[in-house]
Protein backbone atom coordinates (compact mmCIF):
# COMPACT_ATOMS: atom_id res chain seq x y z
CA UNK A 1 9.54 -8.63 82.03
CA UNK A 2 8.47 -9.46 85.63
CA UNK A 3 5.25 -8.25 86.84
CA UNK A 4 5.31 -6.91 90.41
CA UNK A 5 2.10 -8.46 91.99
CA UNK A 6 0.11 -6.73 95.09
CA UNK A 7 0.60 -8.95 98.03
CA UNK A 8 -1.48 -11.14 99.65
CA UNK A 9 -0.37 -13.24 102.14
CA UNK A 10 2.72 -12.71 104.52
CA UNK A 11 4.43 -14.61 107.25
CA UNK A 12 6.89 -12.69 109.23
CA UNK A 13 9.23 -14.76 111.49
CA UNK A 14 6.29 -17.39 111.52
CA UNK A 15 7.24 -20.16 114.04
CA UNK A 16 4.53 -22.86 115.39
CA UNK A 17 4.85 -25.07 118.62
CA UNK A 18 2.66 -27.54 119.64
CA UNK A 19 2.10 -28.93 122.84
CA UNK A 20 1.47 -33.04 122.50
CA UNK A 21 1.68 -35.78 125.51
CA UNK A 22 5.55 -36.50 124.99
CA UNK A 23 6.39 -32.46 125.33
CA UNK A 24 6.41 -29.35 123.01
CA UNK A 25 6.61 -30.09 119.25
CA UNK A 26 8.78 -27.14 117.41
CA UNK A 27 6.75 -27.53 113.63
CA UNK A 28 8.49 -24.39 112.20
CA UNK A 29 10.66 -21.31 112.92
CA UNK A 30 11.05 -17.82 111.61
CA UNK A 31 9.53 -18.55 108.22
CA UNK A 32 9.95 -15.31 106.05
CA UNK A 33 7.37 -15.40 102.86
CA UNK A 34 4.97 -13.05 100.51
CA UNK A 35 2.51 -14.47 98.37
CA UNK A 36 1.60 -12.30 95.79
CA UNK A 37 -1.95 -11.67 94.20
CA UNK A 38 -2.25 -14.35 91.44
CA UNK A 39 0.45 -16.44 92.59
CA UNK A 40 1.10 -20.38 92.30
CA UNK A 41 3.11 -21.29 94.65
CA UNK A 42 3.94 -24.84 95.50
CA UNK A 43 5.46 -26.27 99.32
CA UNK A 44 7.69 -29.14 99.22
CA UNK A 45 9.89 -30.42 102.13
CA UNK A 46 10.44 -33.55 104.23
CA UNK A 47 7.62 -35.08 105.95
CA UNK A 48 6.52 -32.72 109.13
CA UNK A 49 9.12 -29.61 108.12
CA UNK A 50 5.76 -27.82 108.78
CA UNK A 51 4.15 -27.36 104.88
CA UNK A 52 1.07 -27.88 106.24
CA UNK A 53 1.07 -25.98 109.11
CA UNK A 54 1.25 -22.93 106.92
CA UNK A 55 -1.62 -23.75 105.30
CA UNK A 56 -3.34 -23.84 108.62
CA UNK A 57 -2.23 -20.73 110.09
CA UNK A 58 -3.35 -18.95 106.77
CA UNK A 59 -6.86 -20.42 107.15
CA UNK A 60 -6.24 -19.09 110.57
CA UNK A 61 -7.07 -22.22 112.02
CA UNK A 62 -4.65 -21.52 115.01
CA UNK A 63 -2.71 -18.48 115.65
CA UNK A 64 1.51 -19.00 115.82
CA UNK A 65 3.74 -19.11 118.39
CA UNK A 66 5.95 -16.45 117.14
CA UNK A 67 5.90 -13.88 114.49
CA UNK A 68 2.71 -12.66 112.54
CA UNK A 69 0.56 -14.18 109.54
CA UNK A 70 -1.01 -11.27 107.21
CA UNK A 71 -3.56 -11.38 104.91
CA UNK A 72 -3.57 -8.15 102.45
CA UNK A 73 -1.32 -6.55 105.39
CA UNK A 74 -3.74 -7.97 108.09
CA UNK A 75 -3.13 -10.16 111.08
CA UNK A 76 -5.21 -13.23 110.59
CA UNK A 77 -7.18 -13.55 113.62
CA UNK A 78 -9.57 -16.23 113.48
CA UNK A 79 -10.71 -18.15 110.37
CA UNK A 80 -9.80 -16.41 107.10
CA UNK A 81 -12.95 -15.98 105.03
CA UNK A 82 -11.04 -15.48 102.11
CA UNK A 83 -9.25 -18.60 101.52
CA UNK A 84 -11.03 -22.05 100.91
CA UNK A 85 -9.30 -25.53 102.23
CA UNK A 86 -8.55 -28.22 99.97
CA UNK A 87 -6.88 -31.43 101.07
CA UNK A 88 -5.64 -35.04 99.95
CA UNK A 89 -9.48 -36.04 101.41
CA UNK A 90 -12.22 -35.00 99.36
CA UNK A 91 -14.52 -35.10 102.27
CA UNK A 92 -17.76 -35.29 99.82
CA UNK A 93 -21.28 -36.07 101.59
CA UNK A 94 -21.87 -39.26 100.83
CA UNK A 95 -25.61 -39.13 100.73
CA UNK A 96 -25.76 -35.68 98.24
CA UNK A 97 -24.99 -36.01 94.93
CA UNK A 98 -22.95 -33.36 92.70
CA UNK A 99 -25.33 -30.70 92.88
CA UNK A 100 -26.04 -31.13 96.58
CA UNK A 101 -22.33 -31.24 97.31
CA UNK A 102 -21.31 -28.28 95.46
CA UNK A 103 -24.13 -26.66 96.62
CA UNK A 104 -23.06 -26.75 100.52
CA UNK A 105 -21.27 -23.29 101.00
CA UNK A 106 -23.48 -21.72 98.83
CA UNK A 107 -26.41 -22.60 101.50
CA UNK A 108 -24.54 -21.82 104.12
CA UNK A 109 -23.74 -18.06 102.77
CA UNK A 110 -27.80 -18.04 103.13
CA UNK A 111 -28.05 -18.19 98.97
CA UNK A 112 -31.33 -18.25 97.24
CA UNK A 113 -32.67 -21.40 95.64
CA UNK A 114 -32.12 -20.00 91.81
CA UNK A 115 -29.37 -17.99 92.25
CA UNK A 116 -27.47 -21.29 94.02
CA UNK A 117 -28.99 -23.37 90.85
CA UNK A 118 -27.37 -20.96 88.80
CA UNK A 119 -23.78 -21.22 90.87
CA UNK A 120 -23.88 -25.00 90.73
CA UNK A 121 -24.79 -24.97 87.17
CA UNK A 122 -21.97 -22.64 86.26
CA UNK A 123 -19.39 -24.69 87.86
CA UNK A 124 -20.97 -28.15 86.67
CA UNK A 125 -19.80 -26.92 83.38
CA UNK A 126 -16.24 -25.35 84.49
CA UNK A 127 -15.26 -28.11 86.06
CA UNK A 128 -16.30 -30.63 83.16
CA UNK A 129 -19.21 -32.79 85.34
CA UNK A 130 -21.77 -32.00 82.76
CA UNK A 131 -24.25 -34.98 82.38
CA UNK A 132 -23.02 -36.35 86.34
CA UNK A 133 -25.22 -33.34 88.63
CA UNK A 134 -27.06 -36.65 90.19
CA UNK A 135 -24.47 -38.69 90.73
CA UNK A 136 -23.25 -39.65 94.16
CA UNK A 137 -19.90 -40.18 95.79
CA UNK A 138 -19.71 -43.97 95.12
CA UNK A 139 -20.87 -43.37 91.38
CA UNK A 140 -17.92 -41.42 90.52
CA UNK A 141 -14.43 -41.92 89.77
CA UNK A 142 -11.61 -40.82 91.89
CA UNK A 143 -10.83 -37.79 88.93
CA UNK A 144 -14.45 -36.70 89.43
CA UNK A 145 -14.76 -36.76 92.90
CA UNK A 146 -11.63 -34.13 92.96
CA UNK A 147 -13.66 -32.25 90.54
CA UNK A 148 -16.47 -32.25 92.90
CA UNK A 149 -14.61 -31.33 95.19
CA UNK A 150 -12.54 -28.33 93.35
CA UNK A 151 -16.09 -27.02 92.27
CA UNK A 152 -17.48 -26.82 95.90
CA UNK A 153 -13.99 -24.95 96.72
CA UNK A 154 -14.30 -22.29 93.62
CA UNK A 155 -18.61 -22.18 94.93
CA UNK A 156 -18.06 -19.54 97.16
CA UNK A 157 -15.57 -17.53 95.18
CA UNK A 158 -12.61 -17.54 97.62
CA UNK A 159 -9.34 -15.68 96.73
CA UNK A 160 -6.71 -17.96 97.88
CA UNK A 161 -6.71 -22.05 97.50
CA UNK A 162 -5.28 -23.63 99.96
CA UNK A 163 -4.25 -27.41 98.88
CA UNK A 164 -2.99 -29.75 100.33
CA UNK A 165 -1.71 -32.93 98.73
CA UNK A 166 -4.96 -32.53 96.90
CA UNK A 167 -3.60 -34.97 94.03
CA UNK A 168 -1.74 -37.00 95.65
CA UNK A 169 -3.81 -40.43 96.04
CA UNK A 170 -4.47 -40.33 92.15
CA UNK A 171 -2.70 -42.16 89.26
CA UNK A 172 -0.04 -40.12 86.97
CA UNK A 173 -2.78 -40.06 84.07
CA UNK A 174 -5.44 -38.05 86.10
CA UNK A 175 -3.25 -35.96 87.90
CA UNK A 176 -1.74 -34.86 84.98
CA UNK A 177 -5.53 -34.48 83.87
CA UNK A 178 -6.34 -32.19 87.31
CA UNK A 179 -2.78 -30.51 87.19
CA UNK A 180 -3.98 -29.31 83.78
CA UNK A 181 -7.81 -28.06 85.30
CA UNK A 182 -6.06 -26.57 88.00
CA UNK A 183 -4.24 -24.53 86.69
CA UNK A 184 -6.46 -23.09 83.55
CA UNK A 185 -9.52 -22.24 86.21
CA UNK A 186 -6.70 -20.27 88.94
CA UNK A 187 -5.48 -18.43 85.35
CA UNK A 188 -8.74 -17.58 84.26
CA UNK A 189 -10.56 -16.30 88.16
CA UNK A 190 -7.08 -14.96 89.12
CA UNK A 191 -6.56 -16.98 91.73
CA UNK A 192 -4.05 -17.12 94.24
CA UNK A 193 -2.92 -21.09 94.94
CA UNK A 194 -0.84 -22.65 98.15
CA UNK A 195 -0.10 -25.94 97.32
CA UNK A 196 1.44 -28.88 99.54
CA UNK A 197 3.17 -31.56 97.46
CA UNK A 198 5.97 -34.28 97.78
CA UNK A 199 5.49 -34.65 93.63
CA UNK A 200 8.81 -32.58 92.73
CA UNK A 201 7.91 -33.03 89.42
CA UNK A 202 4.28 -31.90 90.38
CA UNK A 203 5.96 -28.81 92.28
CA UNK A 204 7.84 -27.47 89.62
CA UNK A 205 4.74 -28.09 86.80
CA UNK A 206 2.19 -26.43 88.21
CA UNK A 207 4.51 -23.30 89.99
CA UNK A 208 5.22 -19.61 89.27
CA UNK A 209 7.55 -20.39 92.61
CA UNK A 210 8.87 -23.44 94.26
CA UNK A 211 9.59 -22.67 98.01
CA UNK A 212 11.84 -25.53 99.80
CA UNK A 213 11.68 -26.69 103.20
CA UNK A 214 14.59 -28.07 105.89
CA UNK A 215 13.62 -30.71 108.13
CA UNK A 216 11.95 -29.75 111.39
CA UNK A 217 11.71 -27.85 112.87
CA UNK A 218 11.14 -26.49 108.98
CA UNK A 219 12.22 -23.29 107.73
CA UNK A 220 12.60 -21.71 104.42
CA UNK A 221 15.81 -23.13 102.49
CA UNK A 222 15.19 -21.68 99.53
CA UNK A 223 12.87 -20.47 96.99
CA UNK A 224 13.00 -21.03 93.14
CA UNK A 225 11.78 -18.93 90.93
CA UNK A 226 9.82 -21.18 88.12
CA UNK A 227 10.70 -19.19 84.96
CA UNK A 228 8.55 -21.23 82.55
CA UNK A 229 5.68 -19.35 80.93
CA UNK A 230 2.06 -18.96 82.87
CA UNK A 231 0.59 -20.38 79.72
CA UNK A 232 2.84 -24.04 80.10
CA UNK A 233 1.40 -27.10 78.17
CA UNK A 234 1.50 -29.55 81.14
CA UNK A 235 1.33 -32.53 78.25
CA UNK A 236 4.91 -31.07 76.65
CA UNK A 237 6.54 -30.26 79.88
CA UNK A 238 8.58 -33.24 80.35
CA UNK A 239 10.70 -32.49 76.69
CA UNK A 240 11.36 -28.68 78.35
CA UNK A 241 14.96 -28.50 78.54
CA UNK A 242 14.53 -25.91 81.48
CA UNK A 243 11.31 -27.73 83.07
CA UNK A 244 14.45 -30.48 83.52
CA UNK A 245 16.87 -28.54 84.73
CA UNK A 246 14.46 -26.59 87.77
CA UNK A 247 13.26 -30.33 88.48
CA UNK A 248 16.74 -31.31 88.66
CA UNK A 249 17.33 -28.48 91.15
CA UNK A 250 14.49 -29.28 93.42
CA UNK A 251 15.85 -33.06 93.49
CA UNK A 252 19.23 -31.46 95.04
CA UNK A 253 18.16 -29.03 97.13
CA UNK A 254 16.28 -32.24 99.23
CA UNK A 255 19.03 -35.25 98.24
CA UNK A 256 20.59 -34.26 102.14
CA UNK A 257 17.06 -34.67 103.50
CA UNK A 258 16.39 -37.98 101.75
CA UNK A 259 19.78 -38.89 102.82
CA UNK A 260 19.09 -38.49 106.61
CA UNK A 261 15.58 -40.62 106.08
CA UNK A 262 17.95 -43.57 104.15
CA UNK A 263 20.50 -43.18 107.17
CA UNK A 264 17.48 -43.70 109.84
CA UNK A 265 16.09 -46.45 107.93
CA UNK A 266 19.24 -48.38 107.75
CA UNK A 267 19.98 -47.99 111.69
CA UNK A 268 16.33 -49.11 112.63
């Protein structure tokens, strides 16, 4: 049975230009998409089709050139309070440790000193960094530092994560390892997830939809709907007959874009 979910964010006939030195830069054009409440929904596309300028113009980081961005049936206008940023940096401060670090938005919402040692304590323990609250940046491994980093996002209780290639530097062991956190903590706080990836197999694993960009300037080519169930074992997922078939899918729906990359390559 599928469950109709409130929505969220919208982009209606979303395009972006930007002007640069060598003349105006078309990122995207008349992007048509709802995210619902809840939703995991995961961006692939060619390099520069415009994946992350979505992101961006959710976070209202810059308004577009055409068409309208919504947030619960709102024009974002100015930053969106109610997303948090994630990308492929983890941007830690080198000279605070855990604590400290996942403490920053929580001081800057004006927190109290217990109720933020509370907070911090809380998500210590969800995101598994029990026994490393002192550590620093250069103590930790590159899986910890993205938990560090995930538990600062969740500090502040956003509703929408916006990620972007957040995984991407990591080995297959801990991603799968992350992939797995993910997931479990956006199940449990209901929330709603925008994620940026060239991993196809990455897109399809972690999605409830898979939404497909052209080349730019990039546009919505299509959208598959990941029927696997919400409650996926991440560690089985490559023996699902249908996980193989969607990841199949994906593969085709970009071989012509890959294609057109091998073509430049050859004539350079």
């Amino acid at each position: 049975m599928t469950v109709e979910l409130a929505e969220l964010i919208t982009f209606k006939g979303f395009g972006k230009t930007f002007s640069t030195k060598a003349g105006d830069l078309r990122a995207a054009t008349d992007i048509n998409l709802t995210i619902g409440q809840g939703e995991f929904v995961t961006l692939v596309g060619p390099s520069g089709c415009g994946k992350s300028t979505l992101l961006n113009a959710a976070a209202g980081l810059f308004p577009p050139t055409d068409g309208q961005v919504l947030y619960r049936g709102k024009p974002v206008s100015g930053y969106n309070h109610s997303v948090g940023y994630m990308t492929q940096s983890d941007h830690l401060l080198p000279w605070r440790d855990v604590v400290g670090n996942i403490a920053v938005p929580l001081e800057i919402k004006g927190m109290g000193r217990r109720e933020i040692a509370d907070r911090v304590a809380e998500l210590v323990t969800l995101v598994g960094l029990k026994g490393f609250e002192k550590s620093y940046p250069t103590q930790l491994s590159g899986g910890m530092r993205k938990r560090a980093a995930l538990a600062r996002l969740l500090a502040y209780d956003p509703d929408t994560l916006l990620m972007d290639e957040p995984f991407g530097a990591l080995d297959a062991q801990l991603r799968l390892g992350l992939q797995i956190q993910l997931r479990r903590l956006c199940q449990r706080l209901n929330k709603t997830v925008l994620f940026v990836t060239h991993d196809l197999d990455e897109a399809i694993a972690l999605a409830d939809r898979a939404v497909v960009f052209t080349r730019r300037p990039g546009t919505v080519k299509r959208i598959l709907t990941v029927d696997l169930p919400r409650d996926r074992n991440l560690m089985q997922l490559r023996h699902d007959r249908r996980y193989m078939e969607l990841t199949a899918e994906l593969w085709d729906l970009l071989a012509p874009s890959i294609a057109e990359i091998e073509a430049l390559v050859e004539a350079a």
